[in-house]
ModelCIF file with pLDDT and N, C-alpha, C, O atoms, coordinates in Angstrom:
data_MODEL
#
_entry.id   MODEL 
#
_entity.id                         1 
_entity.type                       polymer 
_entity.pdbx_number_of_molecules   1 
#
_entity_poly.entity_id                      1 
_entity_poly.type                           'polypeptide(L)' 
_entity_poly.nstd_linkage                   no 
_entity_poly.nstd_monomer                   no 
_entity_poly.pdbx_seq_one_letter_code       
;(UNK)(UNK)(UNK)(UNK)(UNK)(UNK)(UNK)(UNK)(UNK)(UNK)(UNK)(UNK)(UNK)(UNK)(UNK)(UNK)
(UNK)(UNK)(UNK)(UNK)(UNK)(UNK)(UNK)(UNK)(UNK)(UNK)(UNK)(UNK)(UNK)(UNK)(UNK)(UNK)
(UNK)(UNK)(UNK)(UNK)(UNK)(UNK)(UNK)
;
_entity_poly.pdbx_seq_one_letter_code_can   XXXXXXXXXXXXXXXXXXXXXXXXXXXXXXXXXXXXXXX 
_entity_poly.pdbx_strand_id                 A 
#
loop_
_entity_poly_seq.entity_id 
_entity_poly_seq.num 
_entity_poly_seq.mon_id 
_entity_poly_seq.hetero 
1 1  UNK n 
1 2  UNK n 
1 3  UNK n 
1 4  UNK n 
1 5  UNK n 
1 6  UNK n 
1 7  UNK n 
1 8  UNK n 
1 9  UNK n 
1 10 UNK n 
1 11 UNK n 
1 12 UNK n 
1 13 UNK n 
1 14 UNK n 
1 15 UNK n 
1 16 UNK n 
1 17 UNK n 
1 18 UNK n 
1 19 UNK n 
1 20 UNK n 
1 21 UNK n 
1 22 UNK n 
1 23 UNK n 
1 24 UNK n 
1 25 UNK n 
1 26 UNK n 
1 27 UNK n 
1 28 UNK n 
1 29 UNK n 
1 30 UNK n 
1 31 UNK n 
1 32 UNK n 
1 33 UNK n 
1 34 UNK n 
1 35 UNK n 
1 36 UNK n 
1 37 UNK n 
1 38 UNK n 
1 39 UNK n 
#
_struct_asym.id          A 
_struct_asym.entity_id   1 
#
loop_
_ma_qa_metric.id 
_ma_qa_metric.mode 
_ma_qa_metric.name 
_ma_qa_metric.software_group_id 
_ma_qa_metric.type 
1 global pLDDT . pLDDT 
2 local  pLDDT . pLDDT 
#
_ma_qa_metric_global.metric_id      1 
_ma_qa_metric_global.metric_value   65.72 
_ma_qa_metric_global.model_id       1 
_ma_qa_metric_global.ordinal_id     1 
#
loop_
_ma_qa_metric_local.label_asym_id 
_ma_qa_metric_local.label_comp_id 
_ma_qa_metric_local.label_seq_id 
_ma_qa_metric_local.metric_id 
_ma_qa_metric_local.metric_value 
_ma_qa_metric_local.model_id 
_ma_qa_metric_local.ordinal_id 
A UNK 1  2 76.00 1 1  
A UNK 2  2 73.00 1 2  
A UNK 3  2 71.00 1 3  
A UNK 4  2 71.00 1 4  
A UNK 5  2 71.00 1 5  
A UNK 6  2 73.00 1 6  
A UNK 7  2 75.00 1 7  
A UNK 8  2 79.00 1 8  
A UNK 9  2 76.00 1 9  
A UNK 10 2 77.00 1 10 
A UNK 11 2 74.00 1 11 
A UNK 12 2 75.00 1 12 
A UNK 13 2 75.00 1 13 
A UNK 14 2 69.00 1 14 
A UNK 15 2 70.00 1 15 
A UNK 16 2 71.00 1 16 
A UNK 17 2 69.00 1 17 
A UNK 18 2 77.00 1 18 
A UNK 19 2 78.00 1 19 
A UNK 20 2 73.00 1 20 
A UNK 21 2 75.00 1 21 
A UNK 22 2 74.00 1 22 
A UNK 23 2 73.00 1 23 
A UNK 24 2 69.00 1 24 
A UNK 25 2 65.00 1 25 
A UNK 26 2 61.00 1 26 
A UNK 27 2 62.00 1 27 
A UNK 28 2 59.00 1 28 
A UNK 29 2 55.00 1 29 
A UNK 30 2 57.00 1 30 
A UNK 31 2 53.00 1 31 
A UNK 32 2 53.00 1 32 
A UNK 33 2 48.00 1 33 
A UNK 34 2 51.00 1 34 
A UNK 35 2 46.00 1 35 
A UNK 36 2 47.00 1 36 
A UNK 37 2 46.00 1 37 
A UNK 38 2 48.00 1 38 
A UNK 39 2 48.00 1 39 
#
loop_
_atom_site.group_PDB 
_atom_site.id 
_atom_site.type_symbol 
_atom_site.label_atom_id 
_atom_site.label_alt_id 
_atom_site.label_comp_id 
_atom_site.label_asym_id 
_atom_site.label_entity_id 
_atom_site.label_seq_id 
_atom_site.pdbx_PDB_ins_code 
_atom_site.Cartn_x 
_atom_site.Cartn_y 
_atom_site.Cartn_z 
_atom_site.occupancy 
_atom_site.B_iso_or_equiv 
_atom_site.pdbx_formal_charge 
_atom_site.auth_seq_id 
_atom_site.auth_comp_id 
_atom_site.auth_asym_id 
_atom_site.auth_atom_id 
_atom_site.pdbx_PDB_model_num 
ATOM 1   N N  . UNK A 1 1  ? 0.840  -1.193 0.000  1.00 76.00 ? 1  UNK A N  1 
ATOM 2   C CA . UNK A 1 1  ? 0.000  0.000  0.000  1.00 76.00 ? 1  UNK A CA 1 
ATOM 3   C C  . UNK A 1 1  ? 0.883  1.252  0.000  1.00 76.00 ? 1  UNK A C  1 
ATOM 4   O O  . UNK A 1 1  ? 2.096  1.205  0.200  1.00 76.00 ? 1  UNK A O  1 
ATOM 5   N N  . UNK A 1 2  ? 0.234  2.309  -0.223 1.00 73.00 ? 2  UNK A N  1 
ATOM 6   C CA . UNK A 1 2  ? 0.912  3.784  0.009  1.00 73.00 ? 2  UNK A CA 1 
ATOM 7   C C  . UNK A 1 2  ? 0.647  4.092  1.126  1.00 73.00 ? 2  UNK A C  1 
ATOM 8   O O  . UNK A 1 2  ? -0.480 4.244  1.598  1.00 73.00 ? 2  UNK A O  1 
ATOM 9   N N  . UNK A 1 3  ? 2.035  4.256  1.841  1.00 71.00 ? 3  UNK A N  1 
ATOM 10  C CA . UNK A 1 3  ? 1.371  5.323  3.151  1.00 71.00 ? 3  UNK A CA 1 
ATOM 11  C C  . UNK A 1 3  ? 1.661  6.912  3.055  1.00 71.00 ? 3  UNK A C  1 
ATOM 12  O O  . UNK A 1 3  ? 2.507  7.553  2.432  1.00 71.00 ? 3  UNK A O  1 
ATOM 13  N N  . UNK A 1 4  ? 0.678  7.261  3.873  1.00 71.00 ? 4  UNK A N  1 
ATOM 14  C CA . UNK A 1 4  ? 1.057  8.592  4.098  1.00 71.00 ? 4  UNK A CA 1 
ATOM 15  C C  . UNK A 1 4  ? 1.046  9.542  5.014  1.00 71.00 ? 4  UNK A C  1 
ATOM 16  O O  . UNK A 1 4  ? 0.000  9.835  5.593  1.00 71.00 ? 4  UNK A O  1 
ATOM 17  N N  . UNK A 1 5  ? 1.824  9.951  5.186  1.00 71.00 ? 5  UNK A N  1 
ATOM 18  C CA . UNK A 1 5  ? 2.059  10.352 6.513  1.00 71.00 ? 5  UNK A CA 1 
ATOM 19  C C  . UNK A 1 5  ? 1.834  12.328 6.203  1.00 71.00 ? 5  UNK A C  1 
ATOM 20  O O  . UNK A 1 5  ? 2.228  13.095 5.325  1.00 71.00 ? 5  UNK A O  1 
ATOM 21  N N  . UNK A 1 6  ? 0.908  12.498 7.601  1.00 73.00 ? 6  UNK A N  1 
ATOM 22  C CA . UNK A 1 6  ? 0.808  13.994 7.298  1.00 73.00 ? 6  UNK A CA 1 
ATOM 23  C C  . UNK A 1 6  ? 1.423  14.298 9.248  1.00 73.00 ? 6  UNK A C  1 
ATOM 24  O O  . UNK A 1 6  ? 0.839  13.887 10.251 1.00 73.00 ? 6  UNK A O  1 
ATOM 25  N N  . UNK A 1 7  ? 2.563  15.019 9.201  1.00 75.00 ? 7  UNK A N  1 
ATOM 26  C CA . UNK A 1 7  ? 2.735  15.876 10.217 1.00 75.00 ? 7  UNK A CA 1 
ATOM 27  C C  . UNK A 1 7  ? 2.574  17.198 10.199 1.00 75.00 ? 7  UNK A C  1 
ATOM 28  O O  . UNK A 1 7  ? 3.254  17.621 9.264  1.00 75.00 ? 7  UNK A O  1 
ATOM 29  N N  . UNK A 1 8  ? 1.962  18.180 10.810 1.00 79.00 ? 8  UNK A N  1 
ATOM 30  C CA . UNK A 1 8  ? 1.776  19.337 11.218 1.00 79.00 ? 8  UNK A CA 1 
ATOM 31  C C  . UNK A 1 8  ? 2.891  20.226 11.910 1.00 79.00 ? 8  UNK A C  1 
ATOM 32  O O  . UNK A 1 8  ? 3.312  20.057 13.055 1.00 79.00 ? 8  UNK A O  1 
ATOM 33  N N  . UNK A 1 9  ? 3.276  21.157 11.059 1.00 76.00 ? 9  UNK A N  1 
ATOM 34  C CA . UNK A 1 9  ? 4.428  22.229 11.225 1.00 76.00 ? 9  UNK A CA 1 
ATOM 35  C C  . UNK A 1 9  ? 3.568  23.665 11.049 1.00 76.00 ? 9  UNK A C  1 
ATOM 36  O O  . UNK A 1 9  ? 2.540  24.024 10.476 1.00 76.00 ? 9  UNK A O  1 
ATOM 37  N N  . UNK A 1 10 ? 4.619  24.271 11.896 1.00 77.00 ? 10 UNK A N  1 
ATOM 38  C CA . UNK A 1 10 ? 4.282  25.995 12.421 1.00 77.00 ? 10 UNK A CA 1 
ATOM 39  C C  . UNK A 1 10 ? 5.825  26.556 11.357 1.00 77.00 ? 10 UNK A C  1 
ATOM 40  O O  . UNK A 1 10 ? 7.040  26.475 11.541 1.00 77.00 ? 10 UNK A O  1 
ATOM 41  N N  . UNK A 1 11 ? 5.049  27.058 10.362 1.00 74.00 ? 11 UNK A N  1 
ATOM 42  C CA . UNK A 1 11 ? 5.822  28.047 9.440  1.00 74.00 ? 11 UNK A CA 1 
ATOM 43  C C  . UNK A 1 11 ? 6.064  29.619 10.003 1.00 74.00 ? 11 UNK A C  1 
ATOM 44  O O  . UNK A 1 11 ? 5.141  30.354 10.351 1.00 74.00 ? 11 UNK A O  1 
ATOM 45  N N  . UNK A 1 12 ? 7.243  29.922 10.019 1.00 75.00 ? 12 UNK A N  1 
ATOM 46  C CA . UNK A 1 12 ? 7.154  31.309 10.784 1.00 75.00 ? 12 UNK A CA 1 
ATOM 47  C C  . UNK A 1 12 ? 8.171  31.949 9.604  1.00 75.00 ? 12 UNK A C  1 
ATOM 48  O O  . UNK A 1 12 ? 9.263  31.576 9.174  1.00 75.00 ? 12 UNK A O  1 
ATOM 49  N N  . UNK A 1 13 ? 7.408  32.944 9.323  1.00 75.00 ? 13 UNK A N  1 
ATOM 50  C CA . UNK A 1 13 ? 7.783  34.401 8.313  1.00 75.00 ? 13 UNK A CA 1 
ATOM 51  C C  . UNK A 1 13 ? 8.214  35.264 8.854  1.00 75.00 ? 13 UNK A C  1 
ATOM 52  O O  . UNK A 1 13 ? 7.504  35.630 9.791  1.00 75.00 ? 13 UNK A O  1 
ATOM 53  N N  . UNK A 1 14 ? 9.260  35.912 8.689  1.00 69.00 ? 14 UNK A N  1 
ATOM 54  C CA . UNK A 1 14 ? 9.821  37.585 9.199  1.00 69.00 ? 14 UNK A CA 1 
ATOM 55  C C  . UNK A 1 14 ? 9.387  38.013 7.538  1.00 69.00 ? 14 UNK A C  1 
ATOM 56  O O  . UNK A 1 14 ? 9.417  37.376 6.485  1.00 69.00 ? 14 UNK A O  1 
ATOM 57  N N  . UNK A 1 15 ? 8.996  39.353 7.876  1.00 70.00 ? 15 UNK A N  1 
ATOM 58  C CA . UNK A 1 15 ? 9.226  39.986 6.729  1.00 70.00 ? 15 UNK A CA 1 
ATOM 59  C C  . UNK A 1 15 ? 9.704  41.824 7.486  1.00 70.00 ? 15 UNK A C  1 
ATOM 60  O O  . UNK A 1 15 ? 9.260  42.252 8.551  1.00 70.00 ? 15 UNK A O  1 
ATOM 61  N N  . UNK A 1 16 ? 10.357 42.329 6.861  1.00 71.00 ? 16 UNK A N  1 
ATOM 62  C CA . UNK A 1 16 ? 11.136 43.585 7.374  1.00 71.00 ? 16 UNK A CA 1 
ATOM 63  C C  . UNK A 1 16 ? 11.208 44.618 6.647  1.00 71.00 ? 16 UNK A C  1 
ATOM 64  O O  . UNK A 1 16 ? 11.527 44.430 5.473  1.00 71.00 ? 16 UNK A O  1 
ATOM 65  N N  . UNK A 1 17 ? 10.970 45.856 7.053  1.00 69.00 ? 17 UNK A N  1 
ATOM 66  C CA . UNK A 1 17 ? 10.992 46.789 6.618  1.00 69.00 ? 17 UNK A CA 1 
ATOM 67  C C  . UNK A 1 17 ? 11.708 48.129 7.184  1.00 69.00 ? 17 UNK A C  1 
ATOM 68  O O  . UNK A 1 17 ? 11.650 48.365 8.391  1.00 69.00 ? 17 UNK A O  1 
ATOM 69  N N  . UNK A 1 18 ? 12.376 48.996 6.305  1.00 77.00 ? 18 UNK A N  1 
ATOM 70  C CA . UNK A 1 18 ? 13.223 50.152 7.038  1.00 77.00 ? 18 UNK A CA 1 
ATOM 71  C C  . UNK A 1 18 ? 12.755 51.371 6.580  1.00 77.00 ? 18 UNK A C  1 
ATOM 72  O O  . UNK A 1 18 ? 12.380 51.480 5.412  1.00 77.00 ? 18 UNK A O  1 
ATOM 73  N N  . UNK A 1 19 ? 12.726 52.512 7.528  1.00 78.00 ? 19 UNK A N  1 
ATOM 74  C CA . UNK A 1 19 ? 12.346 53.767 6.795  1.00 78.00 ? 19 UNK A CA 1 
ATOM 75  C C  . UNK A 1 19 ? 12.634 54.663 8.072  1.00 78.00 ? 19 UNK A C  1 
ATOM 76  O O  . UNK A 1 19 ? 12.555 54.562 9.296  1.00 78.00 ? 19 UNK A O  1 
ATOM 77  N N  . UNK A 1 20 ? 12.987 55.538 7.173  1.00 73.00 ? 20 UNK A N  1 
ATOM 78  C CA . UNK A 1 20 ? 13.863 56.755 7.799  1.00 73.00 ? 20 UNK A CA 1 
ATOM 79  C C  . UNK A 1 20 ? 13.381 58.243 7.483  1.00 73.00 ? 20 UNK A C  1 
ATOM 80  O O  . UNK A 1 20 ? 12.554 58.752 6.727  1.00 73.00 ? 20 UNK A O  1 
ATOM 81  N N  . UNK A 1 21 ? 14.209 58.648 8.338  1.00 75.00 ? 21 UNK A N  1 
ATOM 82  C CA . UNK A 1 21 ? 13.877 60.316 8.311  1.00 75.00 ? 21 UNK A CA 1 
ATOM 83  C C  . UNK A 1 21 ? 15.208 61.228 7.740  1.00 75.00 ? 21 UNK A C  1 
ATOM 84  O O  . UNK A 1 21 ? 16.257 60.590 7.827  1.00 75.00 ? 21 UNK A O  1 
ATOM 85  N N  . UNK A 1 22 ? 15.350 62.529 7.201  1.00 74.00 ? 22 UNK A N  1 
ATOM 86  C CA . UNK A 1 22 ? 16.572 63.106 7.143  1.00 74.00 ? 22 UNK A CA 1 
ATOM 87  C C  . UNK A 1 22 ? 16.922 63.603 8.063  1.00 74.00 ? 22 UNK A C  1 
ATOM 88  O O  . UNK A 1 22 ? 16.046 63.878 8.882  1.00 74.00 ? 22 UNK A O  1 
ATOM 89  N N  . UNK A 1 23 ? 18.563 64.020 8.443  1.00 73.00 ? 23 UNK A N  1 
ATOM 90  C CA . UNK A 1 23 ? 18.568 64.808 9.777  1.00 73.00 ? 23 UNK A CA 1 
ATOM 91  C C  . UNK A 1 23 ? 17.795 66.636 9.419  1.00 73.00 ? 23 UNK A C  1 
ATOM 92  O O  . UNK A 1 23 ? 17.487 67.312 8.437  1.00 73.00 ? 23 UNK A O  1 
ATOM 93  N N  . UNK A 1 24 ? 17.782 66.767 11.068 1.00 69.00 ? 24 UNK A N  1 
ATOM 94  C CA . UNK A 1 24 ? 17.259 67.967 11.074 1.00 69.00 ? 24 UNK A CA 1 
ATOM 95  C C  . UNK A 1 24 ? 18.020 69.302 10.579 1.00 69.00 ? 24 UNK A C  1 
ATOM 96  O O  . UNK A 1 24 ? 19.119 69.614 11.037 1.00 69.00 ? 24 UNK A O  1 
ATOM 97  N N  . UNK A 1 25 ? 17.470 69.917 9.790  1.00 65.00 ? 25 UNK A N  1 
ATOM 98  C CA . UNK A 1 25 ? 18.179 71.428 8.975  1.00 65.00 ? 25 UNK A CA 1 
ATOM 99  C C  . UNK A 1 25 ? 18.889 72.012 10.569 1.00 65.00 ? 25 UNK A C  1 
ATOM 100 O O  . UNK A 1 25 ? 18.309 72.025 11.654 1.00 65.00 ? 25 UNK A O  1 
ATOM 101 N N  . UNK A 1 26 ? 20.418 72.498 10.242 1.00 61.00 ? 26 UNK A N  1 
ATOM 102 C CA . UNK A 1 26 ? 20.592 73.608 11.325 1.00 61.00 ? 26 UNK A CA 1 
ATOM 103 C C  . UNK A 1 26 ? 19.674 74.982 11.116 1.00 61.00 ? 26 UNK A C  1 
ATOM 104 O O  . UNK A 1 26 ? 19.204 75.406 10.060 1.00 61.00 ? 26 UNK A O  1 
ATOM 105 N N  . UNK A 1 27 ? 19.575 75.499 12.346 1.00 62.00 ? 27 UNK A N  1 
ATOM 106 C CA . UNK A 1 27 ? 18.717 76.372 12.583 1.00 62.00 ? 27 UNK A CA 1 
ATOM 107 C C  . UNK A 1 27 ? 19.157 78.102 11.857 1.00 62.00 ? 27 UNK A C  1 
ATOM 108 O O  . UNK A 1 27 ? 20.058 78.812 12.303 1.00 62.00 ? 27 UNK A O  1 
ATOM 109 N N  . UNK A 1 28 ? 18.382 78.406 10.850 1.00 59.00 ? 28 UNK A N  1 
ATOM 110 C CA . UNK A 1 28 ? 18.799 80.077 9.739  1.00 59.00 ? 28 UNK A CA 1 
ATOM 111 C C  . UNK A 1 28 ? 19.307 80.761 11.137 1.00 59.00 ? 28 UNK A C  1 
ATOM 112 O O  . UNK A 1 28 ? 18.920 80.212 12.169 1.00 59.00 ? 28 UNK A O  1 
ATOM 113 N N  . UNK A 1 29 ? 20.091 81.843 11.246 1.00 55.00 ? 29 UNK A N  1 
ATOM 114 C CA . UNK A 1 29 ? 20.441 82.610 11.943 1.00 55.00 ? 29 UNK A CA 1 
ATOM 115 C C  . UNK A 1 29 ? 19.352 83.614 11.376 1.00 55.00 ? 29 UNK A C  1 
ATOM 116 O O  . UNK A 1 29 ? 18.741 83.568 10.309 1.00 55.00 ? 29 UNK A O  1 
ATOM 117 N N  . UNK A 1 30 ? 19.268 84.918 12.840 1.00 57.00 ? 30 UNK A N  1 
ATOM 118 C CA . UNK A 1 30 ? 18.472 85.782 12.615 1.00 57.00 ? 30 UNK A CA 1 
ATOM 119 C C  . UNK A 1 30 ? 18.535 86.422 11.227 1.00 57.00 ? 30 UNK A C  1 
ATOM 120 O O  . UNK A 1 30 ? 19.575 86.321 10.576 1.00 57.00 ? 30 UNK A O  1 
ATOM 121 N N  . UNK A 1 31 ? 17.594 87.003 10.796 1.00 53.00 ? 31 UNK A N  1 
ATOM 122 C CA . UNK A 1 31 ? 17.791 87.754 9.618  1.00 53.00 ? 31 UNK A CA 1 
ATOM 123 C C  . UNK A 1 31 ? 18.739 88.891 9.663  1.00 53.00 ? 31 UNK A C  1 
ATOM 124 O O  . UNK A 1 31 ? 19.646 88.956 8.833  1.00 53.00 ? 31 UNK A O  1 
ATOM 125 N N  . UNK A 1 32 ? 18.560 89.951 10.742 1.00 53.00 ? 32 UNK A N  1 
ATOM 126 C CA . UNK A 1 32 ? 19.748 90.857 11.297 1.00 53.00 ? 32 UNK A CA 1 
ATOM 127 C C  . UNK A 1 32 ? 20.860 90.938 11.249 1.00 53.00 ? 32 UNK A C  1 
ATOM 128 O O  . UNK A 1 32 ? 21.550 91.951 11.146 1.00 53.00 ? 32 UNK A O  1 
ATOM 129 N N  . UNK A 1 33 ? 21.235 89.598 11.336 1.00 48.00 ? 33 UNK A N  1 
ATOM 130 C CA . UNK A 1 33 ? 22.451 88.856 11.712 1.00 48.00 ? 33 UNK A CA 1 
ATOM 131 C C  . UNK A 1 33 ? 23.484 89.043 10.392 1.00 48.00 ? 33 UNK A C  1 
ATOM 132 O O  . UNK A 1 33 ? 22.988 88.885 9.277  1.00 48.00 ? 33 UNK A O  1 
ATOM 133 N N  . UNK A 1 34 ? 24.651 89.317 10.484 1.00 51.00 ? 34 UNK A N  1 
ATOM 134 C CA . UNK A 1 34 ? 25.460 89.248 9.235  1.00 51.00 ? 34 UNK A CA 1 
ATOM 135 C C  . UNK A 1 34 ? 25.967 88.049 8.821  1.00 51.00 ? 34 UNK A C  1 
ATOM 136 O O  . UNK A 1 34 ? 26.402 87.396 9.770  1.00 51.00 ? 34 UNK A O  1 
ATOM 137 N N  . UNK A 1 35 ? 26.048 87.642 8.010  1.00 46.00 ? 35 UNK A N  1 
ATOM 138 C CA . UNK A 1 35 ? 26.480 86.913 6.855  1.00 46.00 ? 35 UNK A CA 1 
ATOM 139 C C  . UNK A 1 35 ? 28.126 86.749 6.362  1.00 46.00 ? 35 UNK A C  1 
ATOM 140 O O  . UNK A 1 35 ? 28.787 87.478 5.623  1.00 46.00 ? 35 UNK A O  1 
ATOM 141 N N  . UNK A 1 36 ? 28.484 85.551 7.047  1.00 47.00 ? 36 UNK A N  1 
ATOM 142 C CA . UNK A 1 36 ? 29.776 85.166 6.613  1.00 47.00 ? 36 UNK A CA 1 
ATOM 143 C C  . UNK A 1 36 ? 29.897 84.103 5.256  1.00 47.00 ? 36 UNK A C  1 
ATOM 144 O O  . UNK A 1 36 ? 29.164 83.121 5.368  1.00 47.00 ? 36 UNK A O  1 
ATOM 145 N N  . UNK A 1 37 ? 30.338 84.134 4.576  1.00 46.00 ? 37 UNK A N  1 
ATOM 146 C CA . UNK A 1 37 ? 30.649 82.999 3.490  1.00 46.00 ? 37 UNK A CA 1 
ATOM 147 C C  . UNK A 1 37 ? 32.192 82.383 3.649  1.00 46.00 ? 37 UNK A C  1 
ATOM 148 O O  . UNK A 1 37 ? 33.132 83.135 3.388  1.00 46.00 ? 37 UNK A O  1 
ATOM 149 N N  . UNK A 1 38 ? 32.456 80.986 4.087  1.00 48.00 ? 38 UNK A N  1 
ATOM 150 C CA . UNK A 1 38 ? 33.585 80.473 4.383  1.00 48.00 ? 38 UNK A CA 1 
ATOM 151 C C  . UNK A 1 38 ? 33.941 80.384 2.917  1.00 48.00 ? 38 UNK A C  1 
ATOM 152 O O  . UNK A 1 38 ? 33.209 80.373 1.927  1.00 48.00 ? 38 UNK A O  1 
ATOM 153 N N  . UNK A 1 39 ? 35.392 80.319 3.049  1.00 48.00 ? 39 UNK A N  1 
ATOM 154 C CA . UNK A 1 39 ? 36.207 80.026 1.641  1.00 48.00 ? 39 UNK A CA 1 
ATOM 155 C C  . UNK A 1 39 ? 37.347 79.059 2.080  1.00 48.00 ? 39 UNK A C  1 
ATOM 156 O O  . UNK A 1 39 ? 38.154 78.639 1.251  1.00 48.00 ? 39 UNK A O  1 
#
């Protein structure tokens, strides 16, 4: 005869995901404020 055999298994899935933010802008100096340009 054929046998057949059925056992019962627990399948376990990761599935993953990433997501991000940009860093935060430094903060404009006052408008008042003078204006350097590095060189």
């Amino acid at each position: 005869a054929t046998k057949i055999v059925e056992v019962p298994e627990t399948v376990v899935a990761q599935q993953r995901s990433v997501t991000g933010t940009m860093p935060t802008p430094p903060t404009p100096p006052p408008a008042d404020a003078p204006i350097l340009i590095a060189t």
